[in-house]
Every structure is written in C-alpha cells, then in structure tokens.
N, C-alpha and C. Protein backbone atom coordinates (compact mmCIF):
# COMPACT_ATOMS: atom_id res chain seq x y z
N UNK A 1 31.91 122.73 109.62
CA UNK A 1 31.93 121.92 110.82
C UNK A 1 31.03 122.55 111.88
N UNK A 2 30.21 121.70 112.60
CA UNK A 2 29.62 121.78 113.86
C UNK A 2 29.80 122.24 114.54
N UNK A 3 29.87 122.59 116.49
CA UNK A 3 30.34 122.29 117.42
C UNK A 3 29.16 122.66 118.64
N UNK A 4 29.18 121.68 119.25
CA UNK A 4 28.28 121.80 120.71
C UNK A 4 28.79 123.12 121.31
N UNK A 5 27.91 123.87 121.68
CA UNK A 5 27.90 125.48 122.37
C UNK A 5 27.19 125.44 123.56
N UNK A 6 27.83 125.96 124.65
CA UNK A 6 26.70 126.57 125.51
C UNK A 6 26.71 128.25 125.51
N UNK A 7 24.93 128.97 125.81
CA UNK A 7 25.07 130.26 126.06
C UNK A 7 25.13 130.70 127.48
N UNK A 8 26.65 131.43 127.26
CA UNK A 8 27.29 131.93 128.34
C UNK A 8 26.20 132.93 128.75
N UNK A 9 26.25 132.89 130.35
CA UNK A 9 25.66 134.02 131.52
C UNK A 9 26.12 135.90 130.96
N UNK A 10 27.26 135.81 130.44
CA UNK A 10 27.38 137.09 130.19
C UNK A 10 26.71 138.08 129.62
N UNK A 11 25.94 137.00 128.16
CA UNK A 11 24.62 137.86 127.63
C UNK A 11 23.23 137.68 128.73
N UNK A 12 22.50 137.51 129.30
CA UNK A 12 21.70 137.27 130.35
C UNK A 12 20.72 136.31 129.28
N UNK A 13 19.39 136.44 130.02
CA UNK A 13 18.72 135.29 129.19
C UNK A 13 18.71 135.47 127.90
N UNK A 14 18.40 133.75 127.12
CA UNK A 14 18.53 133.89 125.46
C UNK A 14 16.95 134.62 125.49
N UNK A 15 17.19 135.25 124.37
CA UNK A 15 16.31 136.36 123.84
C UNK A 15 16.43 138.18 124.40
N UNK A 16 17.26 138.31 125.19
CA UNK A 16 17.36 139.35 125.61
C UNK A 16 18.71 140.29 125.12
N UNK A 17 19.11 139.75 123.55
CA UNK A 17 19.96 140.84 123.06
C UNK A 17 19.27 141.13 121.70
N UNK A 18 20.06 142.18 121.19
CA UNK A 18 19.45 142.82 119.74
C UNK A 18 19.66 141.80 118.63
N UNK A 19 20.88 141.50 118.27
CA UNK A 19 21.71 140.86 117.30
C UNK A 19 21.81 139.55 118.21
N UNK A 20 21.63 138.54 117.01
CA UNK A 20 22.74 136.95 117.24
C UNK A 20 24.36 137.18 117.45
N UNK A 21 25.13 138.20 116.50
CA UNK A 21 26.50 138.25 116.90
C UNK A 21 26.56 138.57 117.95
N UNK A 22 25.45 139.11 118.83
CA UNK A 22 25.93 139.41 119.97
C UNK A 22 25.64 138.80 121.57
N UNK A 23 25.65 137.40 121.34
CA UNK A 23 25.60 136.71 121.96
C UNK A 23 26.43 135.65 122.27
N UNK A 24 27.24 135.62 123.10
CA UNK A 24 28.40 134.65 123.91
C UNK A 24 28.47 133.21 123.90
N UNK A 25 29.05 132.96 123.68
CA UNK A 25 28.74 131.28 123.76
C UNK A 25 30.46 130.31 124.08
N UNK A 26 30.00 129.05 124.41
CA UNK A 26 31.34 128.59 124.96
C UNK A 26 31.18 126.94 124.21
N UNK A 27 32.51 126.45 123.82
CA UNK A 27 32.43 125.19 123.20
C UNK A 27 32.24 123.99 124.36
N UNK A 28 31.51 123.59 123.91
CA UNK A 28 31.36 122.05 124.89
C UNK A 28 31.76 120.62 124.74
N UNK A 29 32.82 120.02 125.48
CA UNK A 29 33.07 118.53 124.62
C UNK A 29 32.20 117.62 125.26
N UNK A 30 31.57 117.23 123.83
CA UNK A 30 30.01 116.21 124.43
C UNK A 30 30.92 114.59 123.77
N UNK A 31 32.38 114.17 123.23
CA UNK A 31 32.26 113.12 122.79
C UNK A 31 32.20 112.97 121.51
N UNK A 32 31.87 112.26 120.72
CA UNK A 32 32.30 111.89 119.05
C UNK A 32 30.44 112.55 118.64
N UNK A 33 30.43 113.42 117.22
CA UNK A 33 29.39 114.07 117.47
C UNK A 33 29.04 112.49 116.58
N UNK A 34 27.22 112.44 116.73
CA UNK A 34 26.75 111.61 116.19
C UNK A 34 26.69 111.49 114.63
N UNK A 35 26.07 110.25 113.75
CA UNK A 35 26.32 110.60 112.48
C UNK A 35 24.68 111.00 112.20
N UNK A 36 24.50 111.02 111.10
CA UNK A 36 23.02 111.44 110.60
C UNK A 36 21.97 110.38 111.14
N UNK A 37 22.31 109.19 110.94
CA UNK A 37 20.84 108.34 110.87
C UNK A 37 20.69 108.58 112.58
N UNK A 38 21.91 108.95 113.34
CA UNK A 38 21.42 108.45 114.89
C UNK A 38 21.11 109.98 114.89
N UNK A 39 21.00 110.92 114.87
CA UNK A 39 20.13 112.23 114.84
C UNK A 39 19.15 111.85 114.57
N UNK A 40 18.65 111.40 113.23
CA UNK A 40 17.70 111.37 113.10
C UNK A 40 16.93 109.95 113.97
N UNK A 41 17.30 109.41 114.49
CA UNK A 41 16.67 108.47 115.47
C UNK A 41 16.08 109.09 116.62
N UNK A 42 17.27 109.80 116.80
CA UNK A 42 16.97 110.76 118.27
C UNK A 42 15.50 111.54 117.86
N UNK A 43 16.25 112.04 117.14
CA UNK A 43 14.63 112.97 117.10
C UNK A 43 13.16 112.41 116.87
N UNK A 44 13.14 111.16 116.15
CA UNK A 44 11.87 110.54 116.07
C UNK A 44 11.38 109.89 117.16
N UNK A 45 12.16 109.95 117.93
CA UNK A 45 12.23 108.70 119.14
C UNK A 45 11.63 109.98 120.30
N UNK A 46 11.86 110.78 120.19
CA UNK A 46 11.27 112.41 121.30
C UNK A 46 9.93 112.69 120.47
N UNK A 47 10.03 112.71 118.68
CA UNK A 47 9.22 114.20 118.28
C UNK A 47 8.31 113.08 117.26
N UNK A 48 9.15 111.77 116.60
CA UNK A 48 8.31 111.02 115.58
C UNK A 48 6.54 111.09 116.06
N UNK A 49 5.84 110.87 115.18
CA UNK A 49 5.80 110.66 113.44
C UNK A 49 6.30 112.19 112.98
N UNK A 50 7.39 112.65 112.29
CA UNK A 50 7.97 113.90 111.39
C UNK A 50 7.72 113.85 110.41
N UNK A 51 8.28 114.70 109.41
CA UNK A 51 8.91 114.77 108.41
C UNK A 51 9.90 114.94 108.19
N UNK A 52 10.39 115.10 107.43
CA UNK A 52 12.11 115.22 106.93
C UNK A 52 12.08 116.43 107.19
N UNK A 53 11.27 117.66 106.62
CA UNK A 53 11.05 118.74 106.72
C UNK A 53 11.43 118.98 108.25
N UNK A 54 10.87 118.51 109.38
CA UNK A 54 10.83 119.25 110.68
C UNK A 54 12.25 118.26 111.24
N UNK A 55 12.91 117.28 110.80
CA UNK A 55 14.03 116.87 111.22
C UNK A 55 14.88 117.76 111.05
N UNK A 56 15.25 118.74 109.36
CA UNK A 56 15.87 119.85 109.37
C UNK A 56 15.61 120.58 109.80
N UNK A 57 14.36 121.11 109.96
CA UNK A 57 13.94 122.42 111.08
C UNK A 57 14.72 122.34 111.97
N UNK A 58 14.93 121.08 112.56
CA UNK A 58 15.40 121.55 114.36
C UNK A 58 16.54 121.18 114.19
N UNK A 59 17.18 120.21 113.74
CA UNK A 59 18.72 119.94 113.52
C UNK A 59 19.57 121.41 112.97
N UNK A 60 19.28 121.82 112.13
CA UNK A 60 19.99 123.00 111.29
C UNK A 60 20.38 122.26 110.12
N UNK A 61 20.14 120.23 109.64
CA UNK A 61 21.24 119.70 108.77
C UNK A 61 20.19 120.30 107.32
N UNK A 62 20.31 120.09 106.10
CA UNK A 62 20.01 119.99 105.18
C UNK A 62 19.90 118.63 104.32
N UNK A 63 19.34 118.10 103.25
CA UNK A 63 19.90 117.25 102.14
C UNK A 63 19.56 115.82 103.47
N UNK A 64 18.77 115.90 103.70
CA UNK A 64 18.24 114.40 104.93
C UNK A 64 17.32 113.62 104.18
N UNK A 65 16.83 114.59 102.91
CA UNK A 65 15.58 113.12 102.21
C UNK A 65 16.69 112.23 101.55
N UNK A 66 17.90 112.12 101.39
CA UNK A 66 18.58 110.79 101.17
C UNK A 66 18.95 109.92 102.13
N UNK A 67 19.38 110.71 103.25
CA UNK A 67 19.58 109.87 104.52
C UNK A 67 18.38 109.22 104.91
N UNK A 68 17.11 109.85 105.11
CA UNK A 68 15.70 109.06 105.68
C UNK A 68 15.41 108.06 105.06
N UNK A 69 15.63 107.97 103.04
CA UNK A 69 15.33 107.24 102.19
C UNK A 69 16.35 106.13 102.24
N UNK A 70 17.86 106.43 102.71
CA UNK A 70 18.86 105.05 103.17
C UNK A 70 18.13 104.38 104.35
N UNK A 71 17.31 104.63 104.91
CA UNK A 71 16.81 104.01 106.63
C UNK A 71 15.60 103.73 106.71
N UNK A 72 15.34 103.16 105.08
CA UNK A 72 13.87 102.67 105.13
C UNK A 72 13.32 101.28 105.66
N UNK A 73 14.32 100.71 105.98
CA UNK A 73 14.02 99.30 106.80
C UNK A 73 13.69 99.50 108.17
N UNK A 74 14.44 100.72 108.77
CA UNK A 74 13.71 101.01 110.12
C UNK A 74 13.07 101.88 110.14
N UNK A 75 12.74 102.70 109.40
CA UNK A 75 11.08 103.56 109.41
C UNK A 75 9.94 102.97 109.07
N UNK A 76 9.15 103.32 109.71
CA UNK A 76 7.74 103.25 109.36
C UNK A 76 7.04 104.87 108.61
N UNK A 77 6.39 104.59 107.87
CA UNK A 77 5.68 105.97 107.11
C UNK A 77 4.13 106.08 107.51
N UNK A 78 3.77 107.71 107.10
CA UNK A 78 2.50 107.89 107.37
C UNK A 78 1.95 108.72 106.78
N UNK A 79 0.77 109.37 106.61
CA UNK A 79 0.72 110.91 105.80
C UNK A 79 -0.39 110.80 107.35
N UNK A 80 0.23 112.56 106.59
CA UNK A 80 -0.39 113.56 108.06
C UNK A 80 -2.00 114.16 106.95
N UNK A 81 -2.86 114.69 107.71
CA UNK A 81 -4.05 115.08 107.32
C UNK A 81 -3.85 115.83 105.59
N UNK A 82 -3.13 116.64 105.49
CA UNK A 82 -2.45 117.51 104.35
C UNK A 82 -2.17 116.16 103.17
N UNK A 83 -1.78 114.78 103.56
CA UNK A 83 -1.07 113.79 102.51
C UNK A 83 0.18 114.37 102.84
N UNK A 84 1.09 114.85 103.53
CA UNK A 84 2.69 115.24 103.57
C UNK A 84 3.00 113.95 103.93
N UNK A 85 4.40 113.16 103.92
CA UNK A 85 4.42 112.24 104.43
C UNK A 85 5.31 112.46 105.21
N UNK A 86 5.19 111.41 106.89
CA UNK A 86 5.81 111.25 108.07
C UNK A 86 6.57 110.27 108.42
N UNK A 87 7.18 110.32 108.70
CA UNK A 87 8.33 108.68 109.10
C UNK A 87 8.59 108.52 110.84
N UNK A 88 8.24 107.51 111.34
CA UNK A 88 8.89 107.16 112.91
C UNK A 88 9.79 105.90 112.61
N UNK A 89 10.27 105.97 114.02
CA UNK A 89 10.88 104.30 113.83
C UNK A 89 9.80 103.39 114.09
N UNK A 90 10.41 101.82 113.68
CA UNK A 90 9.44 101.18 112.75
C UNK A 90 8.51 100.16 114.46
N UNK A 91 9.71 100.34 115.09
CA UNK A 91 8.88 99.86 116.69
C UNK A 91 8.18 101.15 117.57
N UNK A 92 8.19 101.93 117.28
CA UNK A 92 7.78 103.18 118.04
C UNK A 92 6.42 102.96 118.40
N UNK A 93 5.93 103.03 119.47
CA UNK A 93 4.38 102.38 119.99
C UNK A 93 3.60 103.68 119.72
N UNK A 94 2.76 104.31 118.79
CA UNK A 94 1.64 105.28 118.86
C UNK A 94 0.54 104.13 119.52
N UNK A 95 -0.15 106.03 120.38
CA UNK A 95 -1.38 105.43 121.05
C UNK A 95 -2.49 105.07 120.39
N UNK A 96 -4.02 104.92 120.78
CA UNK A 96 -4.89 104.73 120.24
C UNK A 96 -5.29 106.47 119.70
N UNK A 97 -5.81 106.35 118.04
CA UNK A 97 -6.43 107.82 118.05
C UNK A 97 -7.43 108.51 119.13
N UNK A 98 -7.86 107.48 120.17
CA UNK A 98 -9.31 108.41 120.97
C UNK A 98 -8.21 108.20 122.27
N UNK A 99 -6.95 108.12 122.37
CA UNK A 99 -6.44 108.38 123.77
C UNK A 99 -6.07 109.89 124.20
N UNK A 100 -6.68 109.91 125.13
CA UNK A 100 -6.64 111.32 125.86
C UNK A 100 -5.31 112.02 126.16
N UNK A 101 -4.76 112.86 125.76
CA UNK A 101 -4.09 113.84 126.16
C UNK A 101 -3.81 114.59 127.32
N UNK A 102 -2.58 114.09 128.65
CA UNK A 102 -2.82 114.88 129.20
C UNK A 102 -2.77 116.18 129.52
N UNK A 103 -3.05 117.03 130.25
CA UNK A 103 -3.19 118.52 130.58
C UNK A 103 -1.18 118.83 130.55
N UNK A 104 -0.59 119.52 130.31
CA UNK A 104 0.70 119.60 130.47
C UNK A 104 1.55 120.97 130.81
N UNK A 105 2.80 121.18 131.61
CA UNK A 105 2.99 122.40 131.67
C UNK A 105 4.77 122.57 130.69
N UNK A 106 4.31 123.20 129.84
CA UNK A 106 5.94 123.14 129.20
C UNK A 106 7.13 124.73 129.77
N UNK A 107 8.17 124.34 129.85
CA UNK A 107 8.96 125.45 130.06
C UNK A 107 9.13 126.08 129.42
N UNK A 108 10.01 127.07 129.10
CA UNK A 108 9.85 128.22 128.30
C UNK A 108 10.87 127.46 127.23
N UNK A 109 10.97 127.94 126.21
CA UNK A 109 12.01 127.24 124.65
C UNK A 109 11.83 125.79 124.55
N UNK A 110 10.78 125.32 125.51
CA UNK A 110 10.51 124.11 125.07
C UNK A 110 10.49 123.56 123.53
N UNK A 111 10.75 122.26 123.12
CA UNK A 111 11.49 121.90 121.73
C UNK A 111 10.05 121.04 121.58
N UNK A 112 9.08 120.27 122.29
CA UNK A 112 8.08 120.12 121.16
C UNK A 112 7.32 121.11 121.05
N UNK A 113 7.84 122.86 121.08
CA UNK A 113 7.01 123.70 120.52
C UNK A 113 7.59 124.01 119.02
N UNK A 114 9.25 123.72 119.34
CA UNK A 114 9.94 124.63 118.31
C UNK A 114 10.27 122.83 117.19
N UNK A 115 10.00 122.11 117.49
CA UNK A 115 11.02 120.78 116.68
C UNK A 115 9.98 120.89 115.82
N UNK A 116 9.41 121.67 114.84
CA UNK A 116 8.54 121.09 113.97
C UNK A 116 8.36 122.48 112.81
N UNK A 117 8.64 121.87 111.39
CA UNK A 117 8.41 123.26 110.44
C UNK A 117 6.84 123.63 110.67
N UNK A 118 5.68 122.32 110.84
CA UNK A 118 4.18 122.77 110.90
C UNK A 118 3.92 122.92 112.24
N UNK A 119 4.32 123.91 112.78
CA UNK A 119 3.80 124.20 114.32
C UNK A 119 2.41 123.84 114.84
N UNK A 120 1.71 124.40 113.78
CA UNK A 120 0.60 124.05 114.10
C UNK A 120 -0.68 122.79 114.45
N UNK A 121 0.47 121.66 114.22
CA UNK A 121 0.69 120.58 114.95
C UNK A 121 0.00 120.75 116.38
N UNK A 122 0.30 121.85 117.06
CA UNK A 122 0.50 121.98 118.31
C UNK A 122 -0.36 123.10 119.01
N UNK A 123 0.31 123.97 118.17
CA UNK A 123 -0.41 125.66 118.75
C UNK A 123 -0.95 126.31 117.41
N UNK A 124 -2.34 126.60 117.52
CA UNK A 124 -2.49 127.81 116.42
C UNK A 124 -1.75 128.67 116.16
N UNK A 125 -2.21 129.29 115.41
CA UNK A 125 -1.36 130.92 114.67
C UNK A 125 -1.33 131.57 115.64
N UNK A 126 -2.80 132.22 116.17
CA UNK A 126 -2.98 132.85 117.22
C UNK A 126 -2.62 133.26 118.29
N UNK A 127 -2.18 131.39 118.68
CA UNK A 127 -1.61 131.35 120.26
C UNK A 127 -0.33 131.65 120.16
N UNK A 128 0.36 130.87 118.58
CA UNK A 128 1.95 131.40 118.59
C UNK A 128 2.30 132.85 118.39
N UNK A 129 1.46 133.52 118.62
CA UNK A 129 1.83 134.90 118.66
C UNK A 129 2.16 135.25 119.98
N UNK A 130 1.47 134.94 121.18
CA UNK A 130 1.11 134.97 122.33
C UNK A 130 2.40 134.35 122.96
N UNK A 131 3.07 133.15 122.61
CA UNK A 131 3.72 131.95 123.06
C UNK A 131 5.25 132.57 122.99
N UNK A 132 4.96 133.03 121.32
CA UNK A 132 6.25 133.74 120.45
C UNK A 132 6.39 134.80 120.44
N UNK A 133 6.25 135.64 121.58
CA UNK A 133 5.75 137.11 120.95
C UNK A 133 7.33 138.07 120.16
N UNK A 134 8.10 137.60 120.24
CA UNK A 134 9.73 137.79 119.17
C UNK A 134 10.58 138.16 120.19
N UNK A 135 11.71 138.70 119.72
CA UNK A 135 12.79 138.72 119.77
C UNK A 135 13.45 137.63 120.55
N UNK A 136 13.08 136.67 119.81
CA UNK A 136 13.52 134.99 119.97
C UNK A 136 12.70 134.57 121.18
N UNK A 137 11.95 135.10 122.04
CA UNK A 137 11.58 134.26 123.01
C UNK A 137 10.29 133.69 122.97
N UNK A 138 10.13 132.00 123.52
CA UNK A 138 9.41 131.51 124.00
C UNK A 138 9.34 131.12 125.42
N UNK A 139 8.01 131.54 125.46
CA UNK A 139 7.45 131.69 126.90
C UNK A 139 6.68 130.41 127.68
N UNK A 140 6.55 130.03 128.70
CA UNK A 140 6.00 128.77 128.89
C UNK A 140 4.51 128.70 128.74
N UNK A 141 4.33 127.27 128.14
CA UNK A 141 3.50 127.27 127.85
C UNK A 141 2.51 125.98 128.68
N UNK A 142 0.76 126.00 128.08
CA UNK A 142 0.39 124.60 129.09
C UNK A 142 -0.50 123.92 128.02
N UNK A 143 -0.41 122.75 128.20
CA UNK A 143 -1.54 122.34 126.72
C UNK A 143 -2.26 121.33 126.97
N UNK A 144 -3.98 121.33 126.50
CA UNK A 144 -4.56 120.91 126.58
C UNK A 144 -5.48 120.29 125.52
N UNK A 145 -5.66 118.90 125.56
CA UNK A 145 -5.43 117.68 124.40
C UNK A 145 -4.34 117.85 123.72
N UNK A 146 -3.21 118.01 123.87
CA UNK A 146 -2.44 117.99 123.18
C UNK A 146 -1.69 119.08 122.69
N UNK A 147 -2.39 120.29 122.46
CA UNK A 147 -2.33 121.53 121.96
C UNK A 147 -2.72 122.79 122.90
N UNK A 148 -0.95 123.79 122.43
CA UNK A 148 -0.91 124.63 123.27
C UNK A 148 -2.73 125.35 123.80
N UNK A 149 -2.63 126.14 125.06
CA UNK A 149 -4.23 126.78 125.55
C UNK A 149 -3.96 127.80 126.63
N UNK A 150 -2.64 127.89 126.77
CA UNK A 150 -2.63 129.29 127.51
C UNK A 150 -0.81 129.16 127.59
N UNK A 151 -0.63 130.34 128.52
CA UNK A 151 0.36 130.06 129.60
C UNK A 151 0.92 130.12 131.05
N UNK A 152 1.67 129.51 131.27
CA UNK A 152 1.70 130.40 132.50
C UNK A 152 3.41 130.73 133.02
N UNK A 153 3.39 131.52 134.28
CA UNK A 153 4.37 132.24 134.86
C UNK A 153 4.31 131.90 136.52
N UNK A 154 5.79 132.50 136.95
CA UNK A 154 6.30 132.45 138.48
C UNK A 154 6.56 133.85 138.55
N UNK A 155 5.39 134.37 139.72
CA UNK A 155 5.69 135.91 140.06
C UNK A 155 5.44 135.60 141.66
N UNK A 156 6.35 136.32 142.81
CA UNK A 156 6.23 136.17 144.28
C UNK A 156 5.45 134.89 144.23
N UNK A 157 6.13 133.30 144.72
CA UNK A 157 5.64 132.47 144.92
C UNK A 157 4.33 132.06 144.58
N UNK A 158 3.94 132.41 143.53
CA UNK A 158 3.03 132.16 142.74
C UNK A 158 3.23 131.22 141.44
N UNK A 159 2.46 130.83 141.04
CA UNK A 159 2.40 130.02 139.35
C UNK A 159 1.30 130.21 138.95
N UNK A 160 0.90 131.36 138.21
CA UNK A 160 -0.24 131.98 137.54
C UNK A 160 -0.61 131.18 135.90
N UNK A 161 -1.67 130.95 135.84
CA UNK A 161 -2.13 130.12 134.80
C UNK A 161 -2.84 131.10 133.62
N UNK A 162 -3.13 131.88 132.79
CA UNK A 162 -3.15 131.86 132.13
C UNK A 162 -3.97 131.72 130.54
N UNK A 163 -4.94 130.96 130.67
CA UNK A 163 -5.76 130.34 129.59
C UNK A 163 -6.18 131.04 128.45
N UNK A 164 -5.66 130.69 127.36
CA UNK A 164 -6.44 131.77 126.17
C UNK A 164 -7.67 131.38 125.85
N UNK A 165 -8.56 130.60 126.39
CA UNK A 165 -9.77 130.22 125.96
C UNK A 165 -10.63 129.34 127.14
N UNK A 166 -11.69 129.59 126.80
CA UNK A 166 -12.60 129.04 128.51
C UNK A 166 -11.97 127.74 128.46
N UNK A 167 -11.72 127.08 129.65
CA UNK A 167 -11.55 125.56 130.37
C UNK A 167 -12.83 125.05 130.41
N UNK A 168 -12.91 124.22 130.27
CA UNK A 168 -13.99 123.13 131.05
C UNK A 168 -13.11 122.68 132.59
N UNK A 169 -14.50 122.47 133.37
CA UNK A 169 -14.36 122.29 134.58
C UNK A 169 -13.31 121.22 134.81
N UNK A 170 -13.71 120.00 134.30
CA UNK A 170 -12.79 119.14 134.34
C UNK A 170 -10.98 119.00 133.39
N UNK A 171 -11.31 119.76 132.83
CA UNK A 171 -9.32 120.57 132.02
C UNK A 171 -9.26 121.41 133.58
N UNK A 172 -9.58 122.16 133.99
CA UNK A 172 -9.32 123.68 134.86
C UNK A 172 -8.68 122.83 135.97
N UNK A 173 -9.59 121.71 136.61
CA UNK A 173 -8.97 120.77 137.57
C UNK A 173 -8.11 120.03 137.31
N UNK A 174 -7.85 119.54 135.92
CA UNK A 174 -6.48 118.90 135.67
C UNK A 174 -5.20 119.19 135.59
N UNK A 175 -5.40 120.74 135.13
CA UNK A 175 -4.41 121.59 134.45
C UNK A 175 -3.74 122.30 136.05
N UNK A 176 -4.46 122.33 136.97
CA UNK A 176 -4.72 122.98 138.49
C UNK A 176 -3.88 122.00 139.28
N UNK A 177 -4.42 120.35 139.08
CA UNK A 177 -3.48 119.08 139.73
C UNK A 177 -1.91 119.36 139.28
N UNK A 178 -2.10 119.62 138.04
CA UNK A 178 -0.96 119.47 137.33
C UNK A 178 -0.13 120.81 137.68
N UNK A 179 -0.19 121.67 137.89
CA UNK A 179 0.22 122.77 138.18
C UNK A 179 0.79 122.79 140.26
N UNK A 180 -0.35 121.86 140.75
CA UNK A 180 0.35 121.78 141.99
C UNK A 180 1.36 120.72 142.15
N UNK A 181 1.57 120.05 141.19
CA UNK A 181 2.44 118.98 141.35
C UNK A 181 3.99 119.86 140.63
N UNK A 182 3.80 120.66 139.82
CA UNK A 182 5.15 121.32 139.95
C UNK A 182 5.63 122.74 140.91
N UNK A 183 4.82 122.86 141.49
CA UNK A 183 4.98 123.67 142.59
C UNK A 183 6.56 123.46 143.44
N UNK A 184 6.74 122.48 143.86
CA UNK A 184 8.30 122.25 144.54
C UNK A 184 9.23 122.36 143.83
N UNK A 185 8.75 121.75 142.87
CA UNK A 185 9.83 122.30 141.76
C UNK A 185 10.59 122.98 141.08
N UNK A 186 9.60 124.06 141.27
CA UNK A 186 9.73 125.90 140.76
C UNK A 186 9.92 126.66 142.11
N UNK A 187 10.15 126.06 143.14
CA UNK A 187 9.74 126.70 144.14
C UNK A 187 8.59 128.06 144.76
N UNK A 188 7.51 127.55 143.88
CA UNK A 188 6.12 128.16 144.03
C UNK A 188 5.56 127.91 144.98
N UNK A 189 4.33 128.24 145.93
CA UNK A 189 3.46 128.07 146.92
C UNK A 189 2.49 127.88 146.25
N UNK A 190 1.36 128.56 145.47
CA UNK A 190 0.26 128.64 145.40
C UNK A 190 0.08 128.85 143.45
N UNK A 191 -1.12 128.98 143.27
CA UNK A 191 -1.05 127.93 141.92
C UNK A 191 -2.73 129.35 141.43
N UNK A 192 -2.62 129.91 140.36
CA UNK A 192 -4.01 131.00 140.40
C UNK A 192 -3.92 130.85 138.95
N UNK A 193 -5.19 131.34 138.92
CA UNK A 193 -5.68 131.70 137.03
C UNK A 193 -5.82 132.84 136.77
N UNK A 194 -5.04 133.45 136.14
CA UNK A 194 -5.28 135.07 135.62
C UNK A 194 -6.30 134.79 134.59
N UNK A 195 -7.05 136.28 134.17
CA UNK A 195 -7.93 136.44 133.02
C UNK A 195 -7.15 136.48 131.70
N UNK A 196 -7.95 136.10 131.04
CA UNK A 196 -7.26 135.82 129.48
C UNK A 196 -6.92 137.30 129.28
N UNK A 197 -5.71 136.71 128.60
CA UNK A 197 -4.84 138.42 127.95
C UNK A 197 -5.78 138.98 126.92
C-alpha cells in the first residue's frame, strides 16, 4: 500500500541527510487515492507525449504497459527520434514543430526535470551533472528552447543567472525579462549573470 507523505522540517532541506531512513516524513489525507488510468492521465496531461517507461519513472507504479494498452481509445501514439514509442491523450493540442520555446526559470526538484527515464529530453549529460550534482539534490534550473542552459540562484537580494554556454543576445534578453518578472516573487531586487562554472 501507498500513502501521501509530506517531508517534515525536522530533517531540513530534502537532500541534506546521509541515508533515506533518515528522513522524517508525515502522512497526508489527500481523499480516495486515484486509480491507474487517472495517474496516468495526470501525468500525460503535465509531461505527455511519454512513455510507459517515464510514467513509471515518476509514479514509482510498475506493470503500466497493460494499463496504457487498456486506454487505447484515449491515447494517441508516437515514436520519439530513437522509434521508442510515446502515448498522450488523444485531444492533447501539440504545437507546431518550428514553435519557439520560451526562455524559462524552473525551481529547484522541479518534475519536468525529474518525470522522465530519458532526461535527456531536456538536459544533456553534461548539464545533469551540474543540475544533479548528488546527494539527491536538484538545483534550479533555466532553459532555453526548451532545454536545460544554465542555472540560477538567490544570494543577498540578488537572482544570479548562470549560463553553461554563450547566450545569444536575444536568449540573454529573454531569459533577463524573464528573470525580472520573478523577482517579487522570490523576493529578489536585481537580476546578474555570473561566469560559466
């Protein structure tokens, strides 16, 4: 059996103990838990086109290529570059392939870094070293076309940017708009680009 958890304040932030046993947690009543097909809705409906593969990745369930294969009237299929095949729901609007990507700032354990067995979907090897550097933590990240390109941080009212690779002028100003627009948010002032790590 299941159960909805939250991680308790007592261990301090997630990633900052040695061991998983040693981390606190408290039961949460969220309501009747869902059954499989509406998991798997949820998740296509945030993360689709998937695979079955990255539905178990992030769920924890197992044994889902029978469930996906019962819910073939509302999927739609696809193969990804590799031929793997992908399933969304069957109304799910994808954009045009030449639509632009915008510049984006993700928080730290953000889930379209982690909802997927092929990460690289997203972020190179490289960068997930940088992103991931271990003992469970992910760090925030910012992405450009689509795919992770640096990160950034909040140090003394600051929001320092980050970039693992030159910007173009017009990303640097987007990524810069975009960065002052979460400023209130984070309660930041001012918005800078550190040199690549």
């Amino acid at each position: 059996m299941r159960s909805a958890l939250i991680h308790d304040p007592a261990t301090a932030g997630w990633g900052a103990w040695g061991t998983r046993p040693s981390v606190s947690v408290t039961a949460v009543g969220v309501g009747e838990p869902a059954n499989a097909e509406e998991l798997i809705r949820r998740y296509l409906a945030a993360f689709g086109p998937a695979s079955v593969q990255d539905v178990q990745a992030w769920s924890g369930l197992t044994r889902l290529s029978e469930v996906v294969a019962s819910m073939s009237g509302e999927l739609r299929r696809y193969r990804d570059p590799h031929g793997r095949e992908l399933v969304d729901l069957a109304d799910a609007q994808l954009p045009d392939a030449d639509t632009p990507a915008p510049v984006r700032l993700l928080p730290a354990f953000d889930n379209v870094l982690l909802g997927h067995t092929d990460r690289t979907r997203i972020i190179a090897d490289e960068d997930r070293k940088r992103i991931m550097p271990g003992r469970a933590l992910v760090l925030p990240a910012f992405l450009v076309d689509g795919r992770v390109h640096g990160s950034w941080s909040l140090s003394g009212g600051e929001l320092r940017l980050t970039p693992f690779r030159p910007l173009t002028v017009d990303n640097r100003a987007a990524l810069e708009d975009e960065a002052q627009r979460l400023l209130p948010f984070v309660g930041a002032e001012s918005v800078s680009f550190s040199a690549r790590p």
